[in-house]
Protein backbone atom coordinates (compact mmCIF):
# COMPACT_ATOMS: atom_id res chain seq x y z
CA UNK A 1 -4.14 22.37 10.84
CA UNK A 2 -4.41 20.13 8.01
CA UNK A 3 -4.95 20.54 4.18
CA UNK A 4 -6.61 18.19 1.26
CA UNK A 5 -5.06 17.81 -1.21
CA UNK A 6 -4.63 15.68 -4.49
CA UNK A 7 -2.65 12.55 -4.41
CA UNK A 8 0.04 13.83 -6.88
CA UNK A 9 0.35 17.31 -4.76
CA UNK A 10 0.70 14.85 -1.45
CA UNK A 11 3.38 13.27 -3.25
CA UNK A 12 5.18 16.50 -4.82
CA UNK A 13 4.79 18.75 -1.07
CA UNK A 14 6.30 16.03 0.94
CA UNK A 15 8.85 13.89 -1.51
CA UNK A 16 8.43 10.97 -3.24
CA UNK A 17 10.55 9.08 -1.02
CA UNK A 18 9.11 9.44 1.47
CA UNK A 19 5.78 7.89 0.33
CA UNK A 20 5.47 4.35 -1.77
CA UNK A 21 3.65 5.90 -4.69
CA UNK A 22 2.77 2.60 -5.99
CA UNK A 23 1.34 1.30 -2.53
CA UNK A 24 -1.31 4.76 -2.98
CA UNK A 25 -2.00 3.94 -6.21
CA UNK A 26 -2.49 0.25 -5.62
CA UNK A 27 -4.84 1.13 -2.46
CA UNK A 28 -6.61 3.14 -4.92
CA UNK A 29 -7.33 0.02 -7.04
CA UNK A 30 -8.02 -1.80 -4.27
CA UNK A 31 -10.47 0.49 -2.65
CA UNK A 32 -11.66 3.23 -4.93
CA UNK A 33 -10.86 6.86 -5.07
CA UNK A 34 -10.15 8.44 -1.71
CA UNK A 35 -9.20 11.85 -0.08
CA UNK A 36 -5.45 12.85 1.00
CA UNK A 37 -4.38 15.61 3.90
CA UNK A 38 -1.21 17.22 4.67
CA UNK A 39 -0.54 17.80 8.43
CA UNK A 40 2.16 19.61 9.64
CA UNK A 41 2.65 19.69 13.41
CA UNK A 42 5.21 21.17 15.59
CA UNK A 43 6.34 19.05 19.03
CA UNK A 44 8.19 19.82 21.73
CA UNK A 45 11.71 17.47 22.44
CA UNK A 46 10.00 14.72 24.28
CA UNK A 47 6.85 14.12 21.96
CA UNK A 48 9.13 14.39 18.82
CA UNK A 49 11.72 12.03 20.61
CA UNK A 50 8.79 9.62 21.31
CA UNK A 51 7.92 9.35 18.09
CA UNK A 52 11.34 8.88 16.73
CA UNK A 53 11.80 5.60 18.84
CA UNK A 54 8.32 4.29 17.45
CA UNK A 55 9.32 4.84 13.79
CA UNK A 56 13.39 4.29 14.20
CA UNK A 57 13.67 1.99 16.90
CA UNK A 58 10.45 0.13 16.87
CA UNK A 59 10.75 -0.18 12.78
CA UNK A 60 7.29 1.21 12.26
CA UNK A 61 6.46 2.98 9.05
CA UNK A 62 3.07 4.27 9.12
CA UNK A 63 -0.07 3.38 10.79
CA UNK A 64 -3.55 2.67 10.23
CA UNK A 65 -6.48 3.57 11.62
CA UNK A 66 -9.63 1.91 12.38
CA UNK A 67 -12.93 3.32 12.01
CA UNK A 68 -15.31 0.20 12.86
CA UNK A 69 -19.05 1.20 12.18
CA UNK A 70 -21.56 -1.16 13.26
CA UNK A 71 -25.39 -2.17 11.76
CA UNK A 72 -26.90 1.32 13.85
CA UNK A 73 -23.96 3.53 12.29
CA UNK A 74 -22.15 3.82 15.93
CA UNK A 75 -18.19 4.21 15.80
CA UNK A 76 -16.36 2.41 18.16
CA UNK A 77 -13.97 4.01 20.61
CA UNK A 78 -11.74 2.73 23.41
CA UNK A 79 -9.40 3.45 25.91
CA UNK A 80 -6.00 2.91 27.63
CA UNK A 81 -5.15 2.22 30.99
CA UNK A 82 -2.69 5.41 30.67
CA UNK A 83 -4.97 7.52 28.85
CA UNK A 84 -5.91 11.17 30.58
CA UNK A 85 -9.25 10.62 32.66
CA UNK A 86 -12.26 9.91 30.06
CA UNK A 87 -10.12 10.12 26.89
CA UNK A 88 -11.27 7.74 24.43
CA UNK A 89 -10.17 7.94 20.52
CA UNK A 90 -10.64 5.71 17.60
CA UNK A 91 -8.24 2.76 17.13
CA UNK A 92 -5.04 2.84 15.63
CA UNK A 93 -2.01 0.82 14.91
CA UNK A 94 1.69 0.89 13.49
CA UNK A 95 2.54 -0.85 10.39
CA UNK A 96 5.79 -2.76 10.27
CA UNK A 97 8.67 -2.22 7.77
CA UNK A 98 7.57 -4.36 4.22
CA UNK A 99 4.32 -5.24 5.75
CA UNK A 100 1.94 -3.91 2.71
CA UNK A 101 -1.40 -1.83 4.47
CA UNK A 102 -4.17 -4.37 4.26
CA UNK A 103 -2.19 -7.09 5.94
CA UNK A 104 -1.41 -4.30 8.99
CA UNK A 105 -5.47 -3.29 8.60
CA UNK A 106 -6.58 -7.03 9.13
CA UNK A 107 -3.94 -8.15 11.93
CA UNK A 108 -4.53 -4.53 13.98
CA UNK A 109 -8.03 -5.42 13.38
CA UNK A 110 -7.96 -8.60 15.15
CA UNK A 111 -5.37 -7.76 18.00
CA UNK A 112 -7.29 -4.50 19.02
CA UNK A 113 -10.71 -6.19 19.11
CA UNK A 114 -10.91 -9.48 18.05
CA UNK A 115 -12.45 -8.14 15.32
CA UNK A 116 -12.64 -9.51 11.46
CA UNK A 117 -14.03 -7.55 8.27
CA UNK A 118 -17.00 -8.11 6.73
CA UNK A 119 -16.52 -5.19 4.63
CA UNK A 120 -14.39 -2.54 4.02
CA UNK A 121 -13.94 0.96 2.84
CA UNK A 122 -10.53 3.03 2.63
CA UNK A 123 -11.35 6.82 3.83
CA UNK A 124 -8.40 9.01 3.64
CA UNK A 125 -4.60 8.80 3.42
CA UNK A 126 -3.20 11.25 5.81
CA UNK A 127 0.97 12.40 5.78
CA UNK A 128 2.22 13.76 8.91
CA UNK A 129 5.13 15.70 9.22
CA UNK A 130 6.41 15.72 12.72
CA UNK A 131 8.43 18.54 13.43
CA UNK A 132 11.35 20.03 15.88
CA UNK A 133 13.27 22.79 15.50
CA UNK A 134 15.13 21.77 12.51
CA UNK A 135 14.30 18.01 12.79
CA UNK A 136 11.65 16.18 10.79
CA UNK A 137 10.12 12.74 10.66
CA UNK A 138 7.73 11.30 7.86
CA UNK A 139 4.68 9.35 9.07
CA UNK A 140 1.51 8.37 6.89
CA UNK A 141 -1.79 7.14 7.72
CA UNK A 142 -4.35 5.34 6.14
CA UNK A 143 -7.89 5.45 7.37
CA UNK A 144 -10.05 2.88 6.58
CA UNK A 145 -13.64 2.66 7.21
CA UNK A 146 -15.17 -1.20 8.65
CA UNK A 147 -17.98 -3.02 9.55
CA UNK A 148 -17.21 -6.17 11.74
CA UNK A 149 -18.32 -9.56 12.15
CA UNK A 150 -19.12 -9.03 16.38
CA UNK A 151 -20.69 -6.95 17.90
CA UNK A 152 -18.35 -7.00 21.53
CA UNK A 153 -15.38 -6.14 21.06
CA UNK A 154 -12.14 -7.79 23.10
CA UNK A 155 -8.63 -7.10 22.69
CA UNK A 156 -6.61 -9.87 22.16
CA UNK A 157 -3.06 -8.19 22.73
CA UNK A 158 -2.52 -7.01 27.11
CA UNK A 159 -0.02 -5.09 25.41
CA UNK A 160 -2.13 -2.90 24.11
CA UNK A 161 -3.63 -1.94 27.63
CA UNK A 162 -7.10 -1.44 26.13
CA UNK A 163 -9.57 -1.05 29.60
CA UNK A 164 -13.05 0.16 28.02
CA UNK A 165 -14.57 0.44 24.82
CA UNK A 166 -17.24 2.57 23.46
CA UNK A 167 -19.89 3.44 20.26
CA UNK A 168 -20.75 6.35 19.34
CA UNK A 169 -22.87 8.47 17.02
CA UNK A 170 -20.56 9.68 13.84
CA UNK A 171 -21.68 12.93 14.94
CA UNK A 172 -20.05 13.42 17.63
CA UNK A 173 -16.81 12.65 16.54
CA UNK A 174 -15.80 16.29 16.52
CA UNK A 175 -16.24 16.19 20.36
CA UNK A 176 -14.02 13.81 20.33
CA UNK A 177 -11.81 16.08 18.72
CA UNK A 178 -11.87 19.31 20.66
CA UNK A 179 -11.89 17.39 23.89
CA UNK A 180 -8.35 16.03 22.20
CA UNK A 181 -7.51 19.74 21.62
CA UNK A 182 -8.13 20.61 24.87
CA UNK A 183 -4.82 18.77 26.63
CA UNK A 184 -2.64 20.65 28.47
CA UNK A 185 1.27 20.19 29.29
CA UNK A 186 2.72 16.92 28.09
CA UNK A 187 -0.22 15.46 26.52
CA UNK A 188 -1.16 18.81 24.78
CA UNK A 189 0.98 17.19 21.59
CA UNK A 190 -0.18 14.05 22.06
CA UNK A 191 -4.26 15.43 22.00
CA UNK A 192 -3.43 17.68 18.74
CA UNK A 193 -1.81 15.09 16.78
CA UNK A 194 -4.61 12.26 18.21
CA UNK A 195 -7.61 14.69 17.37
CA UNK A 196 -7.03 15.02 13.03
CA UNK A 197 -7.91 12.40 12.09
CA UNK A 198 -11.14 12.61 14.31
CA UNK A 199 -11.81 15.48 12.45
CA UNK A 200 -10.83 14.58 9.16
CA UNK A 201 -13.88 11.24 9.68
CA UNK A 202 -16.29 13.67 10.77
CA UNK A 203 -16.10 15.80 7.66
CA UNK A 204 -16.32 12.43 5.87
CA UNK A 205 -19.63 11.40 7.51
CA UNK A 206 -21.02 15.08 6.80
């Protein structure tokens, strides 16, 4: 479902345009050497359309996503008041047009948890290609590995409709994953798309 690959092949499958080659590169500076994916998924008219209004309409570029590791190596999960019955996933959040990544990492940080870095460590850039029939949209991701200051986490954004938060062991991330896979009817896109990167920071922890 998805493939690693170098930077430069990232940047050569998918178009340069597409990506801010200096941003990666920069990122790299900033936070060492890490791995890239290429993800192509398929969605049906509504996901795709959903997604279209979150990047178009809601001027969102990319996303990052949060995976906040406490002092007994748990990984902290949550939930949404919408979310399928016992569906929790790691934490994520859209990056605004011009806003460069570690500005979006430290203000998603806060607003999903109240959270602020003590350290930080970037794990993988992920490019998704949304597809529909002949329709395509660009979205990037950029993991990043964290250890907070607290130890309770509280969002600070009700429009986030966070209800529950979790830890868990790194190893069990991949359940995570499959029970992602698992979703049926219209969250079945929603699940596949949710449950890479859960698998992509499992292989990390391996």
């Amino acid at each position: 479902m998805f493939q690693e690959l170098s930077l430069n092949d990232v940047l050569n499958l998918t178009g340069k345009n597409q990506i801010d080659a200096g941003e990666c590169h920069d990122l790299q500076k900033q936070f060492g050497s890490y791995q890239c994916y290429y993800c192509n998924i398929q969605f049906n008219q509504n996901h795709f359309d959903y997604w279209k209004e979150i990047i178009k309409k809601k001027n969102r570029r990319g996303e990052v996503v949060l995976v906040i590791r406490n002092h007994m190596n748990q990984i902290l999960l949550h939930t949404k008041s919408f979310y399928p019955d016992n569906t929790y996933r790691l934490l994520s959040g859209g990056i605004d047009q011009d806003e460069p990544v570690p500005r979006a990492l430290a203000r998603e940080l806060f607003e999903e948890t109240g959270f602020n870095s003590i350290a930080q460590n970037m794990v993988a850039f992920l490019f998704y290609r949304f597809s529909f029939q002949d329709q395509f949209l660009a979205f990037p991701s950029f993991i990043f590995e964290i250890e907070p200051d607290g130890s309770e986490p509280q969002s600070q954004d009700q429009e986030e409709e966070i209800t529950n938060y979790k830890w868990i062991p790194y190893s069990y991330l991949d359940k995570v994953a499959a029970h992602l896979k698992s979703f049926e009817n219209e969250w079945r896109d929603w699940g596949r798309m949710r449950a890479v990167v859960h698998d992509i920071v499992y292989q990390w922890y391996l």
